[in-house]
Protein backbone atom coordinates (compact mmCIF):
# COMPACT_ATOMS: atom_id res chain seq x y z
CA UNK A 1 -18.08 -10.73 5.55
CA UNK A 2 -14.35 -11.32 5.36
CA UNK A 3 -12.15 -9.63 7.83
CA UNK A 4 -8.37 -9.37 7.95
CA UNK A 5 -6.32 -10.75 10.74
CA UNK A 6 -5.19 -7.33 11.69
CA UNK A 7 -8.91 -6.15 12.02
CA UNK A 8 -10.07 -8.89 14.05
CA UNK A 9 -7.32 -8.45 16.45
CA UNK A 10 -8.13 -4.45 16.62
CA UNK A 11 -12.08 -4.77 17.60
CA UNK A 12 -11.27 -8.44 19.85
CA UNK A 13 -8.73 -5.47 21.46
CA UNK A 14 -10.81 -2.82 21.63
CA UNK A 15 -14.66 -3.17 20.53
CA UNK A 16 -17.38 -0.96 20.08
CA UNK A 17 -17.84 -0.19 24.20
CA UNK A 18 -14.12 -1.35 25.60
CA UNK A 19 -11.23 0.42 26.63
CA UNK A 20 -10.75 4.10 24.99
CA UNK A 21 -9.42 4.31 21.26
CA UNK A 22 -8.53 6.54 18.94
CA UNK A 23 -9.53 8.34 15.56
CA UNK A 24 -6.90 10.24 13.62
CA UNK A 25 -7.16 12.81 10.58
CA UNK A 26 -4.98 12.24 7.77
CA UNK A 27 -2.24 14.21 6.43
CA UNK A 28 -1.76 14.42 2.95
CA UNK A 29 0.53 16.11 0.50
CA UNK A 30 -0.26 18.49 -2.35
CA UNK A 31 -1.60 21.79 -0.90
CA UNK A 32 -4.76 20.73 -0.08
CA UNK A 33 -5.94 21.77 3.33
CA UNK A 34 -5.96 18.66 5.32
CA UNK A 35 -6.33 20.04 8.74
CA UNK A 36 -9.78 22.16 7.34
CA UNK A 37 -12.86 21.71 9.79
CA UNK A 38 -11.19 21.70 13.00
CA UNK A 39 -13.87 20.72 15.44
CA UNK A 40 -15.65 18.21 13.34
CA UNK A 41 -13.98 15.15 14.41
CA UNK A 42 -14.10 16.13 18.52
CA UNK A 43 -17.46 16.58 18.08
CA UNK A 44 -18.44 13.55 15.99
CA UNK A 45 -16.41 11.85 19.19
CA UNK A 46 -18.43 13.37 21.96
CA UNK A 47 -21.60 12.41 19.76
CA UNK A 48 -20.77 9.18 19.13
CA UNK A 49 -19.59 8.57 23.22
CA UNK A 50 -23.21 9.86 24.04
CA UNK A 51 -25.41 8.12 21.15
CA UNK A 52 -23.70 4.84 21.02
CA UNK A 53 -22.11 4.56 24.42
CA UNK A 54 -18.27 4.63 22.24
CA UNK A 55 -15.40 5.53 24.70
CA UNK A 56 -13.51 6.93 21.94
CA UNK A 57 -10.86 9.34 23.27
CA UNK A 58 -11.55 12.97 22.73
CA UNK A 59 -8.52 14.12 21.36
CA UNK A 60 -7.67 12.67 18.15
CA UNK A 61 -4.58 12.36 16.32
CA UNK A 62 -2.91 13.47 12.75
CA UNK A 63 -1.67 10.91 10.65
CA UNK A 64 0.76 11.30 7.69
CA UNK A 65 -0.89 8.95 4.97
CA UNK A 66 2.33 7.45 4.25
CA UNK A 67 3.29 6.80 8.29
CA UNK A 68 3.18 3.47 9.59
CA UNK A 69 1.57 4.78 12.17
CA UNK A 70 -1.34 4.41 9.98
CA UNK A 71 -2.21 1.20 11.43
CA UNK A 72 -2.51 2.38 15.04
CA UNK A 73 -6.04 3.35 14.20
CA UNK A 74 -9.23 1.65 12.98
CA UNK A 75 -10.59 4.97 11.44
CA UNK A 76 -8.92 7.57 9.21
CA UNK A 77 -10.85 10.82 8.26
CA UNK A 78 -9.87 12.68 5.41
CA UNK A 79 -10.75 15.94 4.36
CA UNK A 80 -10.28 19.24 2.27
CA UNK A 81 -11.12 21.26 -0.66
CA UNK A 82 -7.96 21.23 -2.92
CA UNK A 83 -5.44 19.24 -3.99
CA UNK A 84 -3.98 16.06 -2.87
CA UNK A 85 -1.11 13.79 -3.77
CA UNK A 86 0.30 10.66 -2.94
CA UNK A 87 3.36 9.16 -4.25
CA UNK A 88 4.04 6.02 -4.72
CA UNK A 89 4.94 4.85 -1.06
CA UNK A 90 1.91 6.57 0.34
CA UNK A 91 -0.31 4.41 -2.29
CA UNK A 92 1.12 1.52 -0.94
CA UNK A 93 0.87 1.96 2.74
CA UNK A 94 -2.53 3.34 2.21
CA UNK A 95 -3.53 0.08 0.39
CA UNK A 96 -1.89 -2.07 2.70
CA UNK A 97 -3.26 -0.70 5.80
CA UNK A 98 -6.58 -0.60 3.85
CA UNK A 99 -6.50 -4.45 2.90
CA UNK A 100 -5.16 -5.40 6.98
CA UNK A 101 -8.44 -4.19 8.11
CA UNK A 102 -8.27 0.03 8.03
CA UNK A 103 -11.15 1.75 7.42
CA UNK A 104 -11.09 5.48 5.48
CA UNK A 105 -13.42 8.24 5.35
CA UNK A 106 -13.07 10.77 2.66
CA UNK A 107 -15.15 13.50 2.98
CA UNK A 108 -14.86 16.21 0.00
CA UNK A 109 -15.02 19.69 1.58
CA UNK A 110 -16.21 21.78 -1.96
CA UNK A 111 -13.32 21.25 -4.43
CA UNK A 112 -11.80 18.09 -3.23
CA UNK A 113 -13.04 15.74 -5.91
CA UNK A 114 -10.75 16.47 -8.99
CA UNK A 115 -7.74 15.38 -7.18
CA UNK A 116 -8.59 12.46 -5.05
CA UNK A 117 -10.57 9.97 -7.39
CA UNK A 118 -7.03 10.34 -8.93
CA UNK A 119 -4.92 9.63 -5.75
CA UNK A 120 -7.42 6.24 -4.74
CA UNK A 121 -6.69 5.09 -8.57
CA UNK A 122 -3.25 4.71 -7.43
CA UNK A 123 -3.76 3.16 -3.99
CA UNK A 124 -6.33 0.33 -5.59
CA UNK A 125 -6.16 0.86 -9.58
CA UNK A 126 -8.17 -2.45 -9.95
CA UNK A 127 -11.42 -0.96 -8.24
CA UNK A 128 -14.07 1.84 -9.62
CA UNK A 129 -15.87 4.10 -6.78
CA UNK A 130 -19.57 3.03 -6.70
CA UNK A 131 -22.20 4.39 -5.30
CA UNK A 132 -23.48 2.80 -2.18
CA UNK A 133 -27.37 1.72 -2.77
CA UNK A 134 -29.90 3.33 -0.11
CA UNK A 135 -30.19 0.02 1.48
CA UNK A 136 -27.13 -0.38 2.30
CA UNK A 137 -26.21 -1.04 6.01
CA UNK A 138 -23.78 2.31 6.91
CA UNK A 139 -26.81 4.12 6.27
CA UNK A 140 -28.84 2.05 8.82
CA UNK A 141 -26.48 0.78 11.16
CA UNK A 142 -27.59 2.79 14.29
CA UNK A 143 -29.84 5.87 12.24
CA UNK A 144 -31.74 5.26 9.25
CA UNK A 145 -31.35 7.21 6.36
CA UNK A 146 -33.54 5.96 4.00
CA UNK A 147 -32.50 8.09 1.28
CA UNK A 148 -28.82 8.16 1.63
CA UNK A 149 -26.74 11.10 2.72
CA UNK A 150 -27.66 13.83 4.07
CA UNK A 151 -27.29 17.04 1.95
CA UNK A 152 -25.37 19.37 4.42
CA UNK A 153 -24.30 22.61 2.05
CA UNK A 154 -25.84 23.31 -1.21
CA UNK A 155 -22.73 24.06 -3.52
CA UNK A 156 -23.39 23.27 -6.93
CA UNK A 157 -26.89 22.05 -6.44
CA UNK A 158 -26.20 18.55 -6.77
CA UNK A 159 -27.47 15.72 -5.41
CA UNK A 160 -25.24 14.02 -2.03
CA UNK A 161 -23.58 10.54 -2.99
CA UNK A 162 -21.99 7.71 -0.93
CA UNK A 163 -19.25 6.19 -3.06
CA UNK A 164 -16.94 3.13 -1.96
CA UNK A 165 -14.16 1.32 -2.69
CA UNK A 166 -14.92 -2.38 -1.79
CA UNK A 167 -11.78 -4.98 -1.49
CA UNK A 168 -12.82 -8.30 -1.18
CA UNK A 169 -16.46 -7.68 -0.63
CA UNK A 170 -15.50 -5.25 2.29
CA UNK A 171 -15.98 -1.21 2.17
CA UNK A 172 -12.88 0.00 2.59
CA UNK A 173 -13.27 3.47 1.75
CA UNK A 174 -16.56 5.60 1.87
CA UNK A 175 -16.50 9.06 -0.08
CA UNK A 176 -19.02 11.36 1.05
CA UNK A 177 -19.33 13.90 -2.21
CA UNK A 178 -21.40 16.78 -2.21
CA UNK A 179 -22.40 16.36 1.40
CA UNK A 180 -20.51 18.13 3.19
CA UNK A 181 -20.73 16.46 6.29
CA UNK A 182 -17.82 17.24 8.11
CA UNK A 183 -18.87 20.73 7.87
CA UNK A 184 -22.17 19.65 9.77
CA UNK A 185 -20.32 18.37 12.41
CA UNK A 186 -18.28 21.78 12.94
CA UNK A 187 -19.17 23.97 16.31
CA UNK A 188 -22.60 25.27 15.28
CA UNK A 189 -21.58 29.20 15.22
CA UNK A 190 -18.79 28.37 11.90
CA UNK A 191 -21.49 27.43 9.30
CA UNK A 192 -24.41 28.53 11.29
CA UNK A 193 -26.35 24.91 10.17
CA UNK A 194 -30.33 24.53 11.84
CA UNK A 195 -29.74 21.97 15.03
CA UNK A 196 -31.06 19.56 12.44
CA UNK A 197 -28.64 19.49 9.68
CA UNK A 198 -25.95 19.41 11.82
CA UNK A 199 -27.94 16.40 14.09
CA UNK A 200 -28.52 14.66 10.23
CA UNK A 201 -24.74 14.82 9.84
CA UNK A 202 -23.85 13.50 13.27
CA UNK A 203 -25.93 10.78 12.80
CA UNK A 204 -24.54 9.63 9.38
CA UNK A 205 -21.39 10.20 11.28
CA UNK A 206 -22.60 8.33 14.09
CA UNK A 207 -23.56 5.23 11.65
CA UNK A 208 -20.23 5.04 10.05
CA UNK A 209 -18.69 4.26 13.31
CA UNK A 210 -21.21 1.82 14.22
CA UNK A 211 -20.49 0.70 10.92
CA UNK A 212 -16.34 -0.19 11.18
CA UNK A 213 -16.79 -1.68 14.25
CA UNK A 214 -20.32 -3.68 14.76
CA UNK A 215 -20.75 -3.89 10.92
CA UNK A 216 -24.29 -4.23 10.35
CA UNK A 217 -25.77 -4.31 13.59
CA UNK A 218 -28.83 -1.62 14.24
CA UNK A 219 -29.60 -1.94 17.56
């Protein structure tokens, strides 16, 4: 699989199980409530430290989408349930940090999904979302999920789909829609989720950072 220069330097720097790193939550414009699930991504950090032996630092950072601080970190989570705009220069440094080796997690929080297939046409309007077959290594890089994403809140009764954006035969972007799963990984008592849904989304979570940095690798 073909890596960039810039993402090859990142994991030579900081690997899997080397010195502490960071994850960040993007910040968008449009209204949309980027900053929604609060705990999600400190616990998917103290999960992935214990299951996979990560030394990811606990606190994680905001990132404006259009920052070029953007490339200080080799995962991006996005979230919310409204709308969400990027102009022009935020398409381009998304793209761009994309194609140098970034990695992006969208998760739609309910009522997401109108406004950001939009947005991604303008970061990379030569690629369609597909879905992500079952075999597929993110959903069996350190869990298996043998039929794709977990289904963490009901909604609309639909079924839960993995969609990516693949550059150059590399997922760049993975859209969990109608999942929910950053909602699993809230403290327990702000959904009130069984232990195992929330453990299901953990584990997903869990297997996209195995993913990014040891790629296919299911120890």
């Amino acid at each position: 699989m073909k890596k960039s220069i810039f993402f090859i330097l990142f994991l030579g720097t900081l690997g899997l199980h080397a010195q502490s790193f960071k994850l960040a939550v993007a910040k968008y414009r449009g209204g949309g409530d980027w900053y929604s699930n609060p705990s999600s991504i400190t616990n998917l950090i103290s999960y992935c430290n214990d299951q996979l032996g990560t030394d990811i630092d606990p606190d994680y950072d905001i990132v404006e989408v259009g920052s070029p601080e953007l490339y200080n970190y080799p995962f991006v989570h996005m979230t919310g349930h409204g709308n969400v705009v990027f102009d022009a220069q935020e398409a381009e440094n998304i793209r761009q940090y994309l194609i140098a080796g970034g990695f992006l997690h969208i998760d739609d929080n309910y009522g997401m999904d109108p406004y950001i297939r939009p947005e991604l046409k303008k970061v990379f309007p030569e690629l369609e979302l597909v879905e992500l077959p079952f075999d597929h290594p993110i959903y069996h890089s350190r869990f298996n999920f043998d039929n794709g994403l977990p289904k963490v809140h009901e909604h609309d009764d639909l079924p839960p789909q993995g969609l990516g954006l693949i550059y150059e035969g590399r997922l760049v972007v993975f859209y969990s829609y109608e999942s929910d799963l950053g909602d699993g990984w809230e403290d327990a008592e702000v959904h009130n989720d069984s232990p195992q849904i929330r453990e299901q989304a953990l584990q997903m979570g869990a297997n996209l950072i195995q993913f990014v940095f040891l790629g296919e690798e299911n120890p």
